[in-house]
C-alpha atoms as a PDB file:
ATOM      1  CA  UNK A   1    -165.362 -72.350  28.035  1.00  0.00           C
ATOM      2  CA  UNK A   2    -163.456 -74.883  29.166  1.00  0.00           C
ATOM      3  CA  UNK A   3    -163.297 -77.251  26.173  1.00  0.00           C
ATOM      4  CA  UNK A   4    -163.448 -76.066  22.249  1.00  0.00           C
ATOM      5  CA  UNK A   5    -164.539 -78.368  19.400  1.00  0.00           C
ATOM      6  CA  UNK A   6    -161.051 -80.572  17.474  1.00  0.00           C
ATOM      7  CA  UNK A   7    -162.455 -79.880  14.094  1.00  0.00           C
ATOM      8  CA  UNK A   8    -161.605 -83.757  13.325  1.00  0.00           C
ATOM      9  CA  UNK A   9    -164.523 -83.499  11.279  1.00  0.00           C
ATOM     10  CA  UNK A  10    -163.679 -80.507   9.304  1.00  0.00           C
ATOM     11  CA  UNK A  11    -159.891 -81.143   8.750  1.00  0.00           C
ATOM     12  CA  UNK A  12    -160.384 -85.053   7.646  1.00  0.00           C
ATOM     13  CA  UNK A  13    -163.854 -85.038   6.261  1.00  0.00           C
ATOM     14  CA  UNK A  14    -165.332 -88.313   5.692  1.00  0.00           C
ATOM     15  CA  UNK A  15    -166.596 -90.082   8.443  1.00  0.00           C
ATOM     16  CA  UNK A  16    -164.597 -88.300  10.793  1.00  0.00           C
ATOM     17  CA  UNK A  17    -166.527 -87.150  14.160  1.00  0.00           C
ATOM     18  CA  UNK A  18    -165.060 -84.320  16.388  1.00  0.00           C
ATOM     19  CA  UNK A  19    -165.201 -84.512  20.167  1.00  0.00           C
ATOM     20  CA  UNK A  20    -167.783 -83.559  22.220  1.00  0.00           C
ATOM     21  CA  UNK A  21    -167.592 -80.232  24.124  1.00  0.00           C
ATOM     22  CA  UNK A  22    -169.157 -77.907  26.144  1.00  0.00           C
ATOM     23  CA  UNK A  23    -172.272 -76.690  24.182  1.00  0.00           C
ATOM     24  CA  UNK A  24    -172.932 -72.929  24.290  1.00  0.00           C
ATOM     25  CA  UNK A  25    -176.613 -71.486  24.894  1.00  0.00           C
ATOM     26  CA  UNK A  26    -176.374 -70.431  21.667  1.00  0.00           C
ATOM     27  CA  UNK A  27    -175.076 -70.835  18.082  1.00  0.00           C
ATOM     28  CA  UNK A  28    -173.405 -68.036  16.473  1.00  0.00           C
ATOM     29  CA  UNK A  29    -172.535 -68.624  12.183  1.00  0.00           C
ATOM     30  CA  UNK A  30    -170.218 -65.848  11.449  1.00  0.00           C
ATOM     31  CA  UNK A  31    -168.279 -65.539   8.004  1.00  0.00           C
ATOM     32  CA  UNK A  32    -164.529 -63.680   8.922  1.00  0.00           C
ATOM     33  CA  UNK A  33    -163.140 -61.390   6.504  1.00  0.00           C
ATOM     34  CA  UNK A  34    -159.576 -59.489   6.574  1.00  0.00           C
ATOM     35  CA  UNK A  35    -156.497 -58.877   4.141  1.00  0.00           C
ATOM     36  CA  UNK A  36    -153.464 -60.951   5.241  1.00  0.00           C
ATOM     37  CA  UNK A  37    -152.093 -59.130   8.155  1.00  0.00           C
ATOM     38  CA  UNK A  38    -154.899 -57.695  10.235  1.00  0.00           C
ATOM     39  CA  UNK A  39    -155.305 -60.507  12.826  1.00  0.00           C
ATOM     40  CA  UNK A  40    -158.093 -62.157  11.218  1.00  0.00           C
ATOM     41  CA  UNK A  41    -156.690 -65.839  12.876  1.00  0.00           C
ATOM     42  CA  UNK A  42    -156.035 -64.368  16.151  1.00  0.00           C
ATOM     43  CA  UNK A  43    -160.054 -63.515  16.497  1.00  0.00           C
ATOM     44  CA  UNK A  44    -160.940 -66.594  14.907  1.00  0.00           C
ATOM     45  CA  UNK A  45    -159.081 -68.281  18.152  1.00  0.00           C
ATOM     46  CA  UNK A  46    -160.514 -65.532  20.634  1.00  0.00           C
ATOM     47  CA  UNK A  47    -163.847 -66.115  19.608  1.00  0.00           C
ATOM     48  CA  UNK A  48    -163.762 -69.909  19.544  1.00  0.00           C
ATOM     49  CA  UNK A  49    -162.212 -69.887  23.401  1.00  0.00           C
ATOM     50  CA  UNK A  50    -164.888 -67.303  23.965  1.00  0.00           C
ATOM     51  CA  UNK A  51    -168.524 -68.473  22.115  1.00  0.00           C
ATOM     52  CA  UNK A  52    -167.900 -71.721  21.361  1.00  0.00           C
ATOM     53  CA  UNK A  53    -168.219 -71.527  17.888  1.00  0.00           C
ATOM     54  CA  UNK A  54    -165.942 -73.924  16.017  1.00  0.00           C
ATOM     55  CA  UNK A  55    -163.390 -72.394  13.286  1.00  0.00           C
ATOM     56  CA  UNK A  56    -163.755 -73.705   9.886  1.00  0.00           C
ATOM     57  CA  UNK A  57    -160.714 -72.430   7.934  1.00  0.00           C
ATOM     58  CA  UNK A  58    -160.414 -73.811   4.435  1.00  0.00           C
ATOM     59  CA  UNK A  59    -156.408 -73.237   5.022  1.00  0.00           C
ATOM     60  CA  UNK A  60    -156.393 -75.449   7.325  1.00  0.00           C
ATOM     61  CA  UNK A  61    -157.940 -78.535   5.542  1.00  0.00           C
ATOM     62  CA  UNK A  62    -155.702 -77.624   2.855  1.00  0.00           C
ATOM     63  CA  UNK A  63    -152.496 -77.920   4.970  1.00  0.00           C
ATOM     64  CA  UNK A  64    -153.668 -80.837   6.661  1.00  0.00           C
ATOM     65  CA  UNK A  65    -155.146 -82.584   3.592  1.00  0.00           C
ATOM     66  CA  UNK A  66    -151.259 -82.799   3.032  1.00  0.00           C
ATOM     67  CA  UNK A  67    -150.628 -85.088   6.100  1.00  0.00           C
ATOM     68  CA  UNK A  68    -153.742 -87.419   5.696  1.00  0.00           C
ATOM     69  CA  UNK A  69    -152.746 -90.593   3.661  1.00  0.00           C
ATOM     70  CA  UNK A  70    -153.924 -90.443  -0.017  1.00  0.00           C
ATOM     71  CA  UNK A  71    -156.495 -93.366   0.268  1.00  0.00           C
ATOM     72  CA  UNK A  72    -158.210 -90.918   2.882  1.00  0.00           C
ATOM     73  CA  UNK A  73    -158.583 -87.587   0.895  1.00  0.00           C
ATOM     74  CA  UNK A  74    -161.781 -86.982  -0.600  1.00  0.00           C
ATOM     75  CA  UNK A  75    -162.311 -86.471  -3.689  1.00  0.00           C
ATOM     76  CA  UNK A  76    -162.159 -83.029  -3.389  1.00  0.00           C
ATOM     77  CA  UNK A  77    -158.949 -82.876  -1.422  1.00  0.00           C
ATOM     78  CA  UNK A  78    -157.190 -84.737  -4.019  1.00  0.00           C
ATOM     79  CA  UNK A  79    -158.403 -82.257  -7.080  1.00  0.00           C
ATOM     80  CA  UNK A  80    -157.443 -78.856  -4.860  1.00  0.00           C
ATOM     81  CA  UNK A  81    -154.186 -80.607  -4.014  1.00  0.00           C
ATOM     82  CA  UNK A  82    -153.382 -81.035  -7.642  1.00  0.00           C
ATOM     83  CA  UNK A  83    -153.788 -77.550  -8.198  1.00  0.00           C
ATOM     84  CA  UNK A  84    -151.431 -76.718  -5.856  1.00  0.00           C
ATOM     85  CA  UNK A  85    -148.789 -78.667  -6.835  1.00  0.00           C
ATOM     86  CA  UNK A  86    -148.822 -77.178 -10.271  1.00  0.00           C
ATOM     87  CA  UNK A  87    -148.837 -73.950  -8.170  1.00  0.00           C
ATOM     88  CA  UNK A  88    -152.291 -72.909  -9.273  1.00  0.00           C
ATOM     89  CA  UNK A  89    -155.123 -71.349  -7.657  1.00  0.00           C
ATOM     90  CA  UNK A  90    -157.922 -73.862  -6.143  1.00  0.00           C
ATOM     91  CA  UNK A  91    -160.875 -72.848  -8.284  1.00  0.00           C
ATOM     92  CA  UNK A  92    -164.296 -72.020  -6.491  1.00  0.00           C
ATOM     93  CA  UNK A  93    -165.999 -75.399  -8.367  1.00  0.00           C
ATOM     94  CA  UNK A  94    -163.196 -77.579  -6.132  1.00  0.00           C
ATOM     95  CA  UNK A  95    -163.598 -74.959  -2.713  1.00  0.00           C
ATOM     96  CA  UNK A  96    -167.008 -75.337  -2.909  1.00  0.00           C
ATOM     97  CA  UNK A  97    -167.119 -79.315  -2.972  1.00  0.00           C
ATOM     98  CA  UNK A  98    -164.357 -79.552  -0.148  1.00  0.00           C
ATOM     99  CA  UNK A  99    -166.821 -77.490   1.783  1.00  0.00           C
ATOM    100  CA  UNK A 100    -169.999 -79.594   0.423  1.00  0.00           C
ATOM    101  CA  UNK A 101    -168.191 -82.650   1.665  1.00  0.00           C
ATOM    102  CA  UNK A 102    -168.221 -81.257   4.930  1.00  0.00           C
ATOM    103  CA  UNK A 103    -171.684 -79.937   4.834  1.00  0.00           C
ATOM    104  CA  UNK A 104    -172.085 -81.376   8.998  1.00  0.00           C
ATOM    105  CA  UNK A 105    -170.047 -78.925  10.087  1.00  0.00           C
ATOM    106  CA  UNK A 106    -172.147 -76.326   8.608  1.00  0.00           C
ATOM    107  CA  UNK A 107    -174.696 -77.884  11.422  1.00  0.00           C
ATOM    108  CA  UNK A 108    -172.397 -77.859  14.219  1.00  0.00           C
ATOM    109  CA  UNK A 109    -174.766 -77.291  17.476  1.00  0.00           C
ATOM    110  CA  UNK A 110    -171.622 -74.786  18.846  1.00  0.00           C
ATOM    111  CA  UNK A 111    -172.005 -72.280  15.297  1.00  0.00           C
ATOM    112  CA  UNK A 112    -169.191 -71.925  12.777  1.00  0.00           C
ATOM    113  CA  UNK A 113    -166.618 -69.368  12.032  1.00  0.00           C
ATOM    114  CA  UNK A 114    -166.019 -69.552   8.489  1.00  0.00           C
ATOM    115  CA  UNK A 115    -162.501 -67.739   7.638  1.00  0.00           C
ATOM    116  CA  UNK A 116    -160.737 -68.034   4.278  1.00  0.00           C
ATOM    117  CA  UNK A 117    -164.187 -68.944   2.589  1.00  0.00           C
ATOM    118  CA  UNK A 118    -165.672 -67.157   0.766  1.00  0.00           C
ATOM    119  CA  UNK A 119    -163.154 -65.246  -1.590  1.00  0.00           C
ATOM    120  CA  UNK A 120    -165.690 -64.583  -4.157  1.00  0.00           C
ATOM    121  CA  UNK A 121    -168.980 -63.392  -5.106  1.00  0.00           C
ATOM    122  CA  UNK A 122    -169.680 -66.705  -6.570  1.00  0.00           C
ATOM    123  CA  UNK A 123    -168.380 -68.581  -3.505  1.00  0.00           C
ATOM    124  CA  UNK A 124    -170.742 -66.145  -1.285  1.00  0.00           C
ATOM    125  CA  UNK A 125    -174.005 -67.292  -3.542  1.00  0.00           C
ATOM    126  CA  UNK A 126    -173.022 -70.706  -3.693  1.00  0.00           C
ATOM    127  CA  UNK A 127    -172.896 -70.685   0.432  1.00  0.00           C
ATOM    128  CA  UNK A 128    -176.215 -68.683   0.503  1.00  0.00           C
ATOM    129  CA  UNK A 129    -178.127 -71.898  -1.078  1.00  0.00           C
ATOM    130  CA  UNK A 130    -175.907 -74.456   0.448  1.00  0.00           C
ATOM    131  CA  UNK A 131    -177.028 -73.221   4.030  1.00  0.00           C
ATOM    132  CA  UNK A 132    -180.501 -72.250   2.545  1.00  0.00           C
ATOM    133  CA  UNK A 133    -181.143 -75.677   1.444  1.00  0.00           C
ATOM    134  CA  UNK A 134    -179.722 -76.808   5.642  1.00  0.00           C
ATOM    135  CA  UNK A 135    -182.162 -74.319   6.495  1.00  0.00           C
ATOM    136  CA  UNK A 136    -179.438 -72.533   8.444  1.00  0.00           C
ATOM    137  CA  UNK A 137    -178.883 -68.802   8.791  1.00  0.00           C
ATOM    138  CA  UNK A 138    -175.484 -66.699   8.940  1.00  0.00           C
ATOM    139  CA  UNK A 139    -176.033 -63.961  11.658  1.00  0.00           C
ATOM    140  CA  UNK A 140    -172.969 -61.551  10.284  1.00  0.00           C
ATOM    141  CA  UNK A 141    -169.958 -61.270   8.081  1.00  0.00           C
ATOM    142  CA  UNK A 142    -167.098 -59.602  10.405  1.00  0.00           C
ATOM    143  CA  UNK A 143    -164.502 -57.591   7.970  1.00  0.00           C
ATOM    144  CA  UNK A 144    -161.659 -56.472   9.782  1.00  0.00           C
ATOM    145  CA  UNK A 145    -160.048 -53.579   8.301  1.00  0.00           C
ATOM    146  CA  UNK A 146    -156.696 -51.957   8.598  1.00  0.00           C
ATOM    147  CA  UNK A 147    -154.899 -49.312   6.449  1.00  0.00           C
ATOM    148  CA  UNK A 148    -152.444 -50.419   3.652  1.00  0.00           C
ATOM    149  CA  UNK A 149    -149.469 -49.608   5.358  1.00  0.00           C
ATOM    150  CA  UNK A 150    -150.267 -50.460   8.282  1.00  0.00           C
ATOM    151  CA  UNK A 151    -150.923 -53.773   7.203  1.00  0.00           C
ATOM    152  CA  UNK A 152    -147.508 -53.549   5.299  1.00  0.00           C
ATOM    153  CA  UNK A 153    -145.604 -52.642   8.337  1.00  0.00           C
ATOM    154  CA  UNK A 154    -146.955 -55.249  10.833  1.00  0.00           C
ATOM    155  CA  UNK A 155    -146.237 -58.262   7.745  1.00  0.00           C
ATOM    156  CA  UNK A 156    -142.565 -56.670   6.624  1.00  0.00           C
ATOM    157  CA  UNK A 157    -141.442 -56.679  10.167  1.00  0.00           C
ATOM    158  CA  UNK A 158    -141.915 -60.590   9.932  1.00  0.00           C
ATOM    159  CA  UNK A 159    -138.583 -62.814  10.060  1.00  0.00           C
ATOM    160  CA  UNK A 160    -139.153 -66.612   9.884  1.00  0.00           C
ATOM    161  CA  UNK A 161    -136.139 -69.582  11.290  1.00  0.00           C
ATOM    162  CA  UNK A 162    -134.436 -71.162   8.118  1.00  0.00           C
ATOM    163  CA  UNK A 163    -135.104 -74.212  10.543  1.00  0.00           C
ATOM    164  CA  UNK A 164    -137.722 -75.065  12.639  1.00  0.00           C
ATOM    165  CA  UNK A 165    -140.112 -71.849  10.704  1.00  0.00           C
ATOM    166  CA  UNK A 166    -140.955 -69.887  14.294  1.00  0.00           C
ATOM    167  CA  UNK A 167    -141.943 -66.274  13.280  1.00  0.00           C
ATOM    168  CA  UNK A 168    -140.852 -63.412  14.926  1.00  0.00           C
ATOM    169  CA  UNK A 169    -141.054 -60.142  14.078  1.00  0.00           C
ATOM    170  CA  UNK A 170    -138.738 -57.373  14.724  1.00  0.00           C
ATOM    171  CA  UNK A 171    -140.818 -54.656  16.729  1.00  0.00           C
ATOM    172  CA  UNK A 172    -143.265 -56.722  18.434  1.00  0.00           C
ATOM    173  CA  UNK A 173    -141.838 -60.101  18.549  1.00  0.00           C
ATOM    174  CA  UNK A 174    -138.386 -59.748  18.307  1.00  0.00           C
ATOM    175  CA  UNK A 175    -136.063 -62.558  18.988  1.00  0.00           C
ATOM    176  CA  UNK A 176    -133.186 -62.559  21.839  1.00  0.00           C
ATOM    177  CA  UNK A 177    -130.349 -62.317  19.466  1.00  0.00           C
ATOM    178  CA  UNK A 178    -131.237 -60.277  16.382  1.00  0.00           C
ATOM    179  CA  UNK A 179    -131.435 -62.490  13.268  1.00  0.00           C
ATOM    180  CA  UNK A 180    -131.318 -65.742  15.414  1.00  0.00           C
ATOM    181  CA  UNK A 181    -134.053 -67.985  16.283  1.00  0.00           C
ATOM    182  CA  UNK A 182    -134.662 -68.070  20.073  1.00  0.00           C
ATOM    183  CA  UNK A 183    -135.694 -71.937  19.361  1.00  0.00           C
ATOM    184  CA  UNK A 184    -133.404 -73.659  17.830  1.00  0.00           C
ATOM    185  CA  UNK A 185    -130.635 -71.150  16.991  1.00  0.00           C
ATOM    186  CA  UNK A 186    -131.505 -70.917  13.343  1.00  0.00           C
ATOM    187  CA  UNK A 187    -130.643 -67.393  11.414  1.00  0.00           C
ATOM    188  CA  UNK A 188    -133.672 -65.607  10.298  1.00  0.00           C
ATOM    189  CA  UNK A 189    -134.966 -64.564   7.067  1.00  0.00           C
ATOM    190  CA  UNK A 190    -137.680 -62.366   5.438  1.00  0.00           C
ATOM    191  CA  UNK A 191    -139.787 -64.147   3.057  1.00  0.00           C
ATOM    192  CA  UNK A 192    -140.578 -63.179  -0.476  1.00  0.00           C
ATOM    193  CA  UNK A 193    -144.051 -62.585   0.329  1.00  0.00           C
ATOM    194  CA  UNK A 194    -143.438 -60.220   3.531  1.00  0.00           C
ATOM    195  CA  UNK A 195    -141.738 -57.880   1.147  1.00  0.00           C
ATOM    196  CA  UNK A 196    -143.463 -54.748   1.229  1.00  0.00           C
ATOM    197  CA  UNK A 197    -143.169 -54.534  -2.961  1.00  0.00           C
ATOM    198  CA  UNK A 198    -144.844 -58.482  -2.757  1.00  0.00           C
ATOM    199  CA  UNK A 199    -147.345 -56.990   0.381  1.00  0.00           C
ATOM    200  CA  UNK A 200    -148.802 -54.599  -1.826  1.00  0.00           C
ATOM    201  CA  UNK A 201    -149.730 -56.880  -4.731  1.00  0.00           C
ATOM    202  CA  UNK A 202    -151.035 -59.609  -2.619  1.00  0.00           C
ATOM    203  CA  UNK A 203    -153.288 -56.246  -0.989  1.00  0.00           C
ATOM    204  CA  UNK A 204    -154.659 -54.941  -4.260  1.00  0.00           C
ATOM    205  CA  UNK A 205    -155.396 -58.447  -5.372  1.00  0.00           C
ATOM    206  CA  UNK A 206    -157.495 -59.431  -2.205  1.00  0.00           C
ATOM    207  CA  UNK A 207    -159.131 -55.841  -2.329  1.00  0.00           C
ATOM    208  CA  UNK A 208    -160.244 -56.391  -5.853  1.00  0.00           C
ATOM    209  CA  UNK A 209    -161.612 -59.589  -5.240  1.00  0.00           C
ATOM    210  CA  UNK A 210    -163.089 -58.632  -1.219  1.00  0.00           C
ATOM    211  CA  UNK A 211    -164.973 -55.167  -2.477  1.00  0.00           C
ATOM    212  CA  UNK A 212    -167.749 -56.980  -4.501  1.00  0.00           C
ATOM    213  CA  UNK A 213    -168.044 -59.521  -1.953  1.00  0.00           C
ATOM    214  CA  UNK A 214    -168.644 -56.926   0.680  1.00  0.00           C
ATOM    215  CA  UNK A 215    -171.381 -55.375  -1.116  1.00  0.00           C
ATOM    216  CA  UNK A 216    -173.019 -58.251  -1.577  1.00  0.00           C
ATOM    217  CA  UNK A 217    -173.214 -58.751   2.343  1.00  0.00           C
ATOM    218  CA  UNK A 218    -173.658 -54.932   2.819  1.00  0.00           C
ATOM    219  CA  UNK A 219    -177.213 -55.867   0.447  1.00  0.00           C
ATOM    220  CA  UNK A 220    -178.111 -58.775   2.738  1.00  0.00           C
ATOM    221  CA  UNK A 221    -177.422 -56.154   6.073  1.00  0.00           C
ATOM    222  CA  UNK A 222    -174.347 -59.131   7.254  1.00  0.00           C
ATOM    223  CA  UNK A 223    -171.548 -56.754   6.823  1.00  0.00           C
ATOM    224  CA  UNK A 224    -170.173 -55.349  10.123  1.00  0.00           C
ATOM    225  CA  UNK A 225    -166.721 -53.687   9.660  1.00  0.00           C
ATOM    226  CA  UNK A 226    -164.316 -53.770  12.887  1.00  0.00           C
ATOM    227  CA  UNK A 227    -161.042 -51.709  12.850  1.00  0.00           C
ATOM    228  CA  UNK A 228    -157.738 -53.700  13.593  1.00  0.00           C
ATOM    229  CA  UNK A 229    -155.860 -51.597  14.771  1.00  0.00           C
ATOM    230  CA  UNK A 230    -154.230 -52.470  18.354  1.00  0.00           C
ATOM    231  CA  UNK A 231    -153.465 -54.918  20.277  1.00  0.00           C
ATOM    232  CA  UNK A 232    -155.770 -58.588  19.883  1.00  0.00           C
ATOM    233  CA  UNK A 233    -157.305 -57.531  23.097  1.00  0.00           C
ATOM    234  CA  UNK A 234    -158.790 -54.126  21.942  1.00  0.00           C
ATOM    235  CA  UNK A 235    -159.624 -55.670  19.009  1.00  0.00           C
ATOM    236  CA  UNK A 236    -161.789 -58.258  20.023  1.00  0.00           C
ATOM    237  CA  UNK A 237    -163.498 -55.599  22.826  1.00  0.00           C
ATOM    238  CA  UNK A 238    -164.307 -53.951  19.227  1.00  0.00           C
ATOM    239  CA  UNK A 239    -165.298 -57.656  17.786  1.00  0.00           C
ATOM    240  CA  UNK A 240    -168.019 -58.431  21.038  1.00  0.00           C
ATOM    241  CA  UNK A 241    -169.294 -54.875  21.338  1.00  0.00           C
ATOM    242  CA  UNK A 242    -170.714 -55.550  17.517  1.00  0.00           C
ATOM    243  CA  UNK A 243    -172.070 -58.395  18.208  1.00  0.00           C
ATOM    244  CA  UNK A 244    -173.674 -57.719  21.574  1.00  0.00           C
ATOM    245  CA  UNK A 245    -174.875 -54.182  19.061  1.00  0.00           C
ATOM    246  CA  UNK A 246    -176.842 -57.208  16.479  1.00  0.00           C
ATOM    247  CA  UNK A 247    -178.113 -58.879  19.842  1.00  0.00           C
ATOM    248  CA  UNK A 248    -176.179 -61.957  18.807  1.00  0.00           C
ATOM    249  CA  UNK A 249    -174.747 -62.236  22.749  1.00  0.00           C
ATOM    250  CA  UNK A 250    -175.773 -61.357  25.769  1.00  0.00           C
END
């Protein structure tokens, strides 16, 4: 396609509109799921360049909630922003009403790619009636997979510019000048949380919490798992070939 939707309405809320683009012969309302690491973003963009859908990450609202001037946050916003300046979790009540408040983007004529919601069984039931009462459908949950250390190797090989924040990554990205950004000249670090010790933790805390909520969508036949491993190319070969499989694209 040669346009893709701006999300204005999804990152400001309100009575933000997005720009038009072109429309696709069909809508496609996907939920993404995938531990930190597997590429889950990377599809999210190949499939939005590809079917049109737009990408509704709640990440995103949250990091751009930070940029919008108070007066303009919703009420919503504001709460899950207070949370996270105390360094606490958002709770599902406040996720749920930042996504209520954008309820029009649920009815986006291009489809929706919902990634980074929902975390929880509750989140997944509340989402079932919200698009229940819009009288909309979800065609499939995607749930890209990807063994632990796998995962742990491709997120530990990260290295991040004390200064302008590019990421690189030593085997597949690797910068010009080991340990120095090829940007702005900046030395590179590894994060706390790319430490394989912090990897694993952050792992068996979004398995916990992702197992129940794939069984749920395994109940409603949604669930279509997707190996990650490769490049983003084979990958999303992987990614069409299910859908085309449902009958969701031509």
């Amino acid at each position: 396609m040669d346009s893709k939707p701006n999300r204005k309405a999804w990152l400001c809320g309100g009575d933000a509109v997005c720009d038009t683009w072109a429309k696709p012969s069909r809508a496609i309302r996907l939920v993404l799921l995938g531990a930190p690491g597997v590429g889950k973003g990377t599809q999210a963009e190949l499939l939005t360049a590809n079917l049109g859908a737009c990408q509704l990450s709640t990440g995103d609202v949250f990091r751009a909630a930070k940029t919008l001037d108070p007066c303009q946050r919703s009420p919503g916003l504001n709460a899950a922003l207070d949370f996270m300046k105390r360094g606490e979790l958002v709770p599902d009540s406040t996720v749920l009403q930042i996504v209520a408040e954008r309820v029009g983007c649920l009815r986006c004529e291009g489809g929706f790619l919902l990634d980074g919601f929902p975390r929880t069984v509750a989140q997944a039931e509340a989402l079932e009636q919200l698009l229940k009462k819009e009288r909309l459908n979800l065609d499939a949950v995607l749930s890209y997979e990807l063994p632990i250390d796998r995962v742990v190797a491709r997120l530990s090989g990260r290295r991040t510019c004390q200064n302008c924040k590019a990421v690189f990554h030593i085997e597949t990205r690797p910068s010009k000048v080991e340990g120095i950004c090829d940007h702005c000249g900046g030395k590179l670090f590894q994060r706390e949380d790319d430490r394989p010790e912090s990897i694993r933790v952050r792992m068996n805390a979004y398995e916990t919490s992702t197992a129940p909520l794939a069984e749920f969508y395994q109940q409603r036949n949604l669930l279509v798992t997707i190996s990650a491993e490769g490049a983003p190319e084979e990958i999303f070969t992987r990614t069409l070939a299910a859908l085309k499989s449902r009958s969701l694209i031509p």
